[in-house]
Protein backbone atom coordinates (compact mmCIF):
# COMPACT_ATOMS: atom_id res chain seq x y z
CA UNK A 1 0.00 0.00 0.00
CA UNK A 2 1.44 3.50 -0.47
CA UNK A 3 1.94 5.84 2.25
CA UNK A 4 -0.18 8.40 2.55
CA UNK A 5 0.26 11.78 4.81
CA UNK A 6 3.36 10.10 6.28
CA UNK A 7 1.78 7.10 7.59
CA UNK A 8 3.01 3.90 7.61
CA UNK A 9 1.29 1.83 4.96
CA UNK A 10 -1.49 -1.08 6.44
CA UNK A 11 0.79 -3.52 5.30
CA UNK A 12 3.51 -2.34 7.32
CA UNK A 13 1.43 -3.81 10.71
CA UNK A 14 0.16 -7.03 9.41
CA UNK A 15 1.84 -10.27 9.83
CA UNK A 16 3.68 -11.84 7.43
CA UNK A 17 1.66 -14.06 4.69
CA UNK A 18 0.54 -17.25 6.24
CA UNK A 19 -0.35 -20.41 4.10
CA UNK A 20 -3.09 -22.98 5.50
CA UNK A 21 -1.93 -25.76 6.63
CA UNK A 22 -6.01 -27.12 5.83
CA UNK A 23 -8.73 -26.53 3.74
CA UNK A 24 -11.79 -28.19 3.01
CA UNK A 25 -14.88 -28.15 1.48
CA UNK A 26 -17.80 -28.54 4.32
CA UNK A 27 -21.25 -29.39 3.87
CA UNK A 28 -23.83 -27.60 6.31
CA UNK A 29 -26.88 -28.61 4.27
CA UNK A 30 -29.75 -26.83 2.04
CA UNK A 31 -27.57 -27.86 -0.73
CA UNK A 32 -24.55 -25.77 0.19
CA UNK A 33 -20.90 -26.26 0.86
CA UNK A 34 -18.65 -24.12 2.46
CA UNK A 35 -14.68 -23.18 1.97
CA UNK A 36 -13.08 -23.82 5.36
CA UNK A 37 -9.37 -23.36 5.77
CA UNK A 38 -6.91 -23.01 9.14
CA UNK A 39 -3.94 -21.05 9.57
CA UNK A 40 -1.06 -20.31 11.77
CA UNK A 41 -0.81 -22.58 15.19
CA UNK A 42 -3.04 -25.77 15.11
CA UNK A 43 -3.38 -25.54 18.51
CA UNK A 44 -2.74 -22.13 19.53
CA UNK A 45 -6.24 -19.89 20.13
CA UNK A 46 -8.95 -20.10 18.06
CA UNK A 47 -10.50 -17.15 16.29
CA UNK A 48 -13.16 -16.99 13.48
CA UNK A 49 -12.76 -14.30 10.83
CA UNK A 50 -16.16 -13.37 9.62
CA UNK A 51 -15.87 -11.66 6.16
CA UNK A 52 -18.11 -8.92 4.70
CA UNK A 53 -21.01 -8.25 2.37
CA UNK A 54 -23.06 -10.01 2.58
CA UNK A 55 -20.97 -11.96 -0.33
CA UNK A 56 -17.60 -10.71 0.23
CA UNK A 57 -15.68 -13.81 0.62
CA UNK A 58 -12.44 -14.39 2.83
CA UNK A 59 -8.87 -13.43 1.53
CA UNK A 60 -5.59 -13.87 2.41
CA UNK A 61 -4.72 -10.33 4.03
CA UNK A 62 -7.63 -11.36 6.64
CA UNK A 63 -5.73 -13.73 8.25
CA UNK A 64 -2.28 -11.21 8.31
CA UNK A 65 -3.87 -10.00 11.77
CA UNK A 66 -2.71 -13.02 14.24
CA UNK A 67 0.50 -13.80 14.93
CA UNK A 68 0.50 -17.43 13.42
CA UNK A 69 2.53 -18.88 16.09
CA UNK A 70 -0.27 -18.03 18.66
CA UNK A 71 -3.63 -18.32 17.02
CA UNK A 72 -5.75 -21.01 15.49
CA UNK A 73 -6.96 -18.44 12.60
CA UNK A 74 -10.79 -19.87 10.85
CA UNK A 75 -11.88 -18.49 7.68
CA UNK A 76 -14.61 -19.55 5.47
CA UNK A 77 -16.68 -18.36 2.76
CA UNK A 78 -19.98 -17.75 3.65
CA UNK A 79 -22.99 -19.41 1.69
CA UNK A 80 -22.99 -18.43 -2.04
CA UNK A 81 -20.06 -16.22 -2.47
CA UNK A 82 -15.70 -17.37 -2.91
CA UNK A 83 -15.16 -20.89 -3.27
CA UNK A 84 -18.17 -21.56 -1.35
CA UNK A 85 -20.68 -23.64 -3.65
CA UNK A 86 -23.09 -23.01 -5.02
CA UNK A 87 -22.12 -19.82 -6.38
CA UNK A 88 -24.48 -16.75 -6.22
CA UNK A 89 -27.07 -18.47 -4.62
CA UNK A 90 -29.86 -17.22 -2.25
CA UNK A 91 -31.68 -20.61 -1.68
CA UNK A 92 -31.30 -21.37 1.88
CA UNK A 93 -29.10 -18.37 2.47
CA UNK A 94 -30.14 -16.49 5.19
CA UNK A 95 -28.56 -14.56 8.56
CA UNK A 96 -29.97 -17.83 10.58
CA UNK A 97 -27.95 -20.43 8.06
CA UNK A 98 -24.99 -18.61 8.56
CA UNK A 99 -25.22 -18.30 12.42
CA UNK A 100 -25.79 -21.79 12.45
CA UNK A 101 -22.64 -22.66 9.93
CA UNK A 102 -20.60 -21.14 12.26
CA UNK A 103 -21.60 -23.12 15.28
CA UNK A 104 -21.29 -26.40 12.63
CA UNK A 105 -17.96 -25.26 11.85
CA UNK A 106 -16.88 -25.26 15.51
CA UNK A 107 -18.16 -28.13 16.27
CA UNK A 108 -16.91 -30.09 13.34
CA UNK A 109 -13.50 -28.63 14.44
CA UNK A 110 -13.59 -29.46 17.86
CA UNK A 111 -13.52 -26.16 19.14
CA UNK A 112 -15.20 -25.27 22.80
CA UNK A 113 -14.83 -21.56 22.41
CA UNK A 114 -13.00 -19.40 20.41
CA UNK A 115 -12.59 -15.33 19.80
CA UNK A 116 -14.96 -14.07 17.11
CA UNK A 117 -13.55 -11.32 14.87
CA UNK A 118 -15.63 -9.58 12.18
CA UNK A 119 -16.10 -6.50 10.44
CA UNK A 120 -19.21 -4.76 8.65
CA UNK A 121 -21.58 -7.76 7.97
CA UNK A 122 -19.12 -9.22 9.81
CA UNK A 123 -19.92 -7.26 12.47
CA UNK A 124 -23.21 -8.34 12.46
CA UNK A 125 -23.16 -11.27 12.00
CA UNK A 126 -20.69 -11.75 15.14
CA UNK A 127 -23.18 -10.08 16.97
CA UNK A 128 -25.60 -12.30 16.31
CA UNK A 129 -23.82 -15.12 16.50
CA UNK A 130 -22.54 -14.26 19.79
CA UNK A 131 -25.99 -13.92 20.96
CA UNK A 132 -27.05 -17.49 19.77
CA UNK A 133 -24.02 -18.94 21.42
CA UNK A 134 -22.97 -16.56 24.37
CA UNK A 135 -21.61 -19.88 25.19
CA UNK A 136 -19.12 -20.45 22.25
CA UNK A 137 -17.47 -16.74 21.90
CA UNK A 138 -15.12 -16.23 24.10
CA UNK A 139 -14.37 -12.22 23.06
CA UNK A 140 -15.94 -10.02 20.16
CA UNK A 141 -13.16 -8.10 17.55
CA UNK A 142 -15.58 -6.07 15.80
CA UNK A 143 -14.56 -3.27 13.09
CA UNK A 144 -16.89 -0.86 10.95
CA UNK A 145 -20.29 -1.62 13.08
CA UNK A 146 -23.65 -3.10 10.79
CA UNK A 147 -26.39 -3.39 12.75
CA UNK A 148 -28.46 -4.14 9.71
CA UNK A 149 -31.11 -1.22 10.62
CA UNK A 150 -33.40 0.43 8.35
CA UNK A 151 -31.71 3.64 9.22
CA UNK A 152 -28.76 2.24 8.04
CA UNK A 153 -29.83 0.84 5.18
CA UNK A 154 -31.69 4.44 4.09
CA UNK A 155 -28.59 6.10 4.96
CA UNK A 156 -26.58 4.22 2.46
CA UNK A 157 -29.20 3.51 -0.55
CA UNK A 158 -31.44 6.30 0.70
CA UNK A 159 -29.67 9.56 -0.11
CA UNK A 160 -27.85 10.15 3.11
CA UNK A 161 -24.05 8.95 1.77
CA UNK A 162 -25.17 10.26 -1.94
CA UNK A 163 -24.92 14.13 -0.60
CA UNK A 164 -21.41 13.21 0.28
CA UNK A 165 -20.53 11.72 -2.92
CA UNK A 166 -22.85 13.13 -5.49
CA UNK A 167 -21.31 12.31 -9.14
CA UNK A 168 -21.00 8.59 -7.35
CA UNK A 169 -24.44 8.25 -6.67
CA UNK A 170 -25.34 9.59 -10.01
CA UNK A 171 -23.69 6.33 -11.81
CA UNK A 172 -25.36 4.26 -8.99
CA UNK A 173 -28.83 6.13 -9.81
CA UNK A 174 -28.93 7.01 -13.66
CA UNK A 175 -29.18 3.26 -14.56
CA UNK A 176 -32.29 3.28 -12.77
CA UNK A 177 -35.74 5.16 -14.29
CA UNK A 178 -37.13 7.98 -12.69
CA UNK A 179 -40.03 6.13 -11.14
CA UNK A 180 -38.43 3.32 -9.17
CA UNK A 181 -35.51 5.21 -7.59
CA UNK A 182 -37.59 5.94 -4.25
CA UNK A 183 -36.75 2.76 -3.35
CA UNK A 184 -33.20 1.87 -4.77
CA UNK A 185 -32.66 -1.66 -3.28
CA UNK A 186 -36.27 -2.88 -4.67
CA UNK A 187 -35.03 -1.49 -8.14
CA UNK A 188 -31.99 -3.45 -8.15
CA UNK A 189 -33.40 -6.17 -6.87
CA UNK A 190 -35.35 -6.07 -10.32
CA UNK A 191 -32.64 -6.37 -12.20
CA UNK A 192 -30.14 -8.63 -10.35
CA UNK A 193 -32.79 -11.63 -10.43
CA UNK A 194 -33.60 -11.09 -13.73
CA UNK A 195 -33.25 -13.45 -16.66
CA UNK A 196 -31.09 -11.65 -18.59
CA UNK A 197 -27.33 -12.40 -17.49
CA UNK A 198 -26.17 -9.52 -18.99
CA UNK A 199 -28.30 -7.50 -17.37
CA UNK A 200 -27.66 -8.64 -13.80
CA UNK A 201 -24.00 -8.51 -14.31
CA UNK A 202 -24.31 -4.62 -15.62
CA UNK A 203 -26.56 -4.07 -12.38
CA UNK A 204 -24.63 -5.99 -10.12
CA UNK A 205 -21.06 -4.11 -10.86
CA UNK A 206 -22.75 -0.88 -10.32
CA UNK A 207 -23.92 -1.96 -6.86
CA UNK A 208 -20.43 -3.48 -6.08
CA UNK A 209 -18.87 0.04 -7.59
CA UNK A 210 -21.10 2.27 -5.50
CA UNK A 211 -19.84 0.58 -2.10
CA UNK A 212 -16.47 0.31 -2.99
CA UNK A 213 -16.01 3.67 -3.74
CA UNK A 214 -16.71 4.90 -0.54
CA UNK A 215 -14.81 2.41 1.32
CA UNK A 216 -11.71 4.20 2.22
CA UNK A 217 -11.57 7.78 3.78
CA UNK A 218 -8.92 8.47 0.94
CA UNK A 219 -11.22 7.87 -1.99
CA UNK A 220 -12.64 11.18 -3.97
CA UNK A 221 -14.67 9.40 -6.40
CA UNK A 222 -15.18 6.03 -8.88
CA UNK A 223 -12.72 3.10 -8.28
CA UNK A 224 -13.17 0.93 -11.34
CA UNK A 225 -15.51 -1.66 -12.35
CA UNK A 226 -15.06 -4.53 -10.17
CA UNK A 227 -15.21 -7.67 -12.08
CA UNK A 228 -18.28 -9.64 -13.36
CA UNK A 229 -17.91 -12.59 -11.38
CA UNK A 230 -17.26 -11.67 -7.70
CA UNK A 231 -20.13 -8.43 -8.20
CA UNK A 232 -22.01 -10.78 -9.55
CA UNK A 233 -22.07 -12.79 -5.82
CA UNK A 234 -21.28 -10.12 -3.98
CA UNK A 235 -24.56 -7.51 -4.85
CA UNK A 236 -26.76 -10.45 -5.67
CA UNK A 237 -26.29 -11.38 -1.72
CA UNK A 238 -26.13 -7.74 -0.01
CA UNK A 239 -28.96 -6.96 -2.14
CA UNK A 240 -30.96 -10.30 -1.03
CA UNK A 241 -29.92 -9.91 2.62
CA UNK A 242 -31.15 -5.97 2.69
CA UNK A 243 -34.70 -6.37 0.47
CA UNK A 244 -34.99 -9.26 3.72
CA UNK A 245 -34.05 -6.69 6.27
CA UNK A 246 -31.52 -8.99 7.47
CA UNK A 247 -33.86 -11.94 8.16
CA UNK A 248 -34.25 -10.08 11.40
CA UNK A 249 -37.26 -10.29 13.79
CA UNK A 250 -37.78 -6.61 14.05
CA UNK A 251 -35.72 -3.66 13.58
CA UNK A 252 -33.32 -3.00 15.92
CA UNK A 253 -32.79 -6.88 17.12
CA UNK A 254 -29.34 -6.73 17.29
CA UNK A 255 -28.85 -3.31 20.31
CA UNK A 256 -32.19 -4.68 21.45
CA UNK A 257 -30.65 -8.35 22.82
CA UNK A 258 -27.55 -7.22 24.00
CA UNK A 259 -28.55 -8.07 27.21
CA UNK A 260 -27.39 -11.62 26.49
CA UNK A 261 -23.80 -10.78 25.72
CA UNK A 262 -23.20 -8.52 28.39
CA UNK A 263 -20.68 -10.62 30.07
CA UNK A 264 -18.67 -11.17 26.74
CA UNK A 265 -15.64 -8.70 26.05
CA UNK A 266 -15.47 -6.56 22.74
CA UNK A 267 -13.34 -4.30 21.10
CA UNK A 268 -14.53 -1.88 18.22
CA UNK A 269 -12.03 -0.63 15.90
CA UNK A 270 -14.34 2.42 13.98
CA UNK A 271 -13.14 5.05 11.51
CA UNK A 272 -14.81 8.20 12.17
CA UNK A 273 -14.74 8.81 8.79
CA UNK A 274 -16.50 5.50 7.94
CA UNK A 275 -19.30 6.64 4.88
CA UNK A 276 -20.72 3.03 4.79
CA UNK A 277 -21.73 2.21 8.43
CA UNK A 278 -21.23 5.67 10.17
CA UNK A 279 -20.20 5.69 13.22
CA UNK A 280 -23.55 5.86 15.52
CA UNK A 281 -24.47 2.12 15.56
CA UNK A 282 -20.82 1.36 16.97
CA UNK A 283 -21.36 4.11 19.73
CA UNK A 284 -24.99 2.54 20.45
CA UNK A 285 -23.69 -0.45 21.27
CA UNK A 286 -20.14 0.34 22.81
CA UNK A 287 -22.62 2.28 25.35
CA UNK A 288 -24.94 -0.74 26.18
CA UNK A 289 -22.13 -3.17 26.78
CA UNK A 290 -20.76 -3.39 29.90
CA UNK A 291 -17.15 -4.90 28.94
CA UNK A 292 -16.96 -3.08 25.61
CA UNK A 293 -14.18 -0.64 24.42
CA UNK A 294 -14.56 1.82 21.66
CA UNK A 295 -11.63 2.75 19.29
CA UNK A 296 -12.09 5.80 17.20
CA UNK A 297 -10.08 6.48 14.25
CA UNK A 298 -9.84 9.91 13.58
CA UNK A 299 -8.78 9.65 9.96
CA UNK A 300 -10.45 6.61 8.80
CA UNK A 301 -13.33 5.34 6.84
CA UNK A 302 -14.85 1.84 6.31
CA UNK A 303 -12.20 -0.65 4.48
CA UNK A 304 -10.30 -2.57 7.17
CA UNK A 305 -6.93 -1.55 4.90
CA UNK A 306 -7.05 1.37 6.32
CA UNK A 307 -3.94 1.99 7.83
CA UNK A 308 -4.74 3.17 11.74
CA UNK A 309 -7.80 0.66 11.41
CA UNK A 310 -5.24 -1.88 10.73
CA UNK A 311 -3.13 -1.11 13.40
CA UNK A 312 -5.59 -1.05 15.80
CA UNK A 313 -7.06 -4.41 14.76
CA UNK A 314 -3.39 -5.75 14.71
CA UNK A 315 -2.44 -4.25 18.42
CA UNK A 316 -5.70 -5.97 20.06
CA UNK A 317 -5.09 -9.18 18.50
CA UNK A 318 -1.44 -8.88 20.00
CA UNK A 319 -3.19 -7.78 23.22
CA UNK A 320 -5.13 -10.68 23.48
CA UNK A 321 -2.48 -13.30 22.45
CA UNK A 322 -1.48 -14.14 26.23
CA UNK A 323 -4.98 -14.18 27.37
CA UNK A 324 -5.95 -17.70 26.84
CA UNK A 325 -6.38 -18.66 30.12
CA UNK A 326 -8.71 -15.62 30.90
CA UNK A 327 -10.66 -16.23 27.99
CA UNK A 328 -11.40 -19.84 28.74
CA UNK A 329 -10.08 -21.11 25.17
């Protein structure tokens, strides 16, 4: 990464690239199969990296966090998106199948507890994990809070992030007519379960363009047309998770059990900056939880390459390294 304002570059914090040393393919059922693979110490702590999205897919910088001679590092492709089969799909794909592919991934890997680290869906989805098993998480890592909110969700396809980046959201908007663009998510939606491939993959990049051009606090405009195959996965999920609220019971689920996690630590690494989940859902629930701790980043936005985000992420994992005792893993 270059250095920007004098900073030290993200990479300059991360570990250095760590192989597998296992990988599999894992069935969990309703036709799916999901990319598993471990890193670093086979028996050293376990965390779970939760990727983004929905439909992001793991990579190898996500697990350049841990020091591989300490941790047990998990990553997996959720349902439908990486090397996770099959591809694109939203049958059986829902926040409740992939709380519960966690747990079967735990259990299949003989794992009591472990830390659970995750950022934007991520985020969420750690949450609500760690609410269905307050039992099986052990500590929270949780960067860029999602708490999969219709005020979120307004802010971002709504208007609220277009006033920052105007000639962005035009791209986003102008492929859409007139009448349908009070509700931008439903009018995508159209289009990305269409028939025509063509037109979902035209539709789908422009969703996938729109996000990632607000990811980092450094961006100032378009970054590119991300390729047909991973937008393809990646907006037909996020696009099928949001038009379901989340799969959610009501709004507001996620601050409204917290309750059940309040004896659970967490860190929250959050760039003030942050244009995709701003920060007032990471504040909401830093607030409600009594063993939480907030990290701010002044000059930050969403992408966890952010430089001080990485750091930050980087310095808690090292933090929590000689902790397993106290964490009971």
């Amino acid at each position: 990464m270059d250095r920007i304002s004098g900073q030290n570059s993200a990479s300059d914090y991360l570990f250095a690239p760590i192989e597998p040393f296992h990988r599999q393919m894992m069935d969990v059922g309703g036709g799916h199969s999901i990319y598993v693979e471990q890193c670093g110490n086979p028996v050293g702590v376990p965390v779970v990296v939760l990727h983004g999205g929905p439909g992001g897919g793991c990579s190898p910088m996500m697990r350049r966090f841990f020091d591989p001679s300490v941790y047990r590092i998990i990553l997996f492709d959720q349902r439908g998106c990486g090397r996770s089969r099959p591809f694109a799909s939203i049958e059986n794909n829902t926040t409740w199948d992939l709380v519960s592919d966690i747990e079967h991934i735990r259990t299949e890997l003989g794992i009591s507890r472990w830390i659970v680290f995750g950022g934007s869906w991520g985020a969420t989805l750690a949450l609500l994990y760690a609410q269905s098993h307050p039992e099986s998480a052990a500590y929270l890592v949780l960067r860029g809070v999602f708490l999969s909110t219709q005020r979120e969700l307004d802010w971002f396809y709504g208007g609220g992030a277009a006033r920052f980046y105007p000639e962005v959201w035009d791209e986003f908007e102008r492929i859409v007519p007139e009448d349908e663009r009070h509700d931008m998510i439903a009018a995508y939606h159209r289009r990305l379960f269409g028939d025509d491939l063509a037109v979902q993959t035209k539709f789908a990049q422009a969703w996938a363009a729109w996000e990632n051009a607000l990811a980092s606090v450094r961006s100032n405009g378009p970054s590119g047309v991300p390729p047909a195959n991973y937008a393809r996965a990646f907006s037909r999920l996020e696009n099928h998770y949001f038009t379901n609220k989340g799969f959610l019971e009501v709004d507001g689920q996620i601050e409204r059990d917290l309750y059940k996690i309040g004896h659970i630590g967490v860190s929250i690494v959050q760039g003030r900056q942050d244009m995709v989940c701003p920060p007032e859902s990471a504040q909401r629930i830093a607030a409600k939880l009594p063993k939480c701790e907030l990290m701010m980043i002044a000059m930050a936005g969403h992408a966890m390459s952010e430089p001080e985000i990485t750091r930050s992420l980087t310095g808690i994992m090292k933090r929590l390294a000689p902790q397993k005792v106290a964490l009971g893993v």
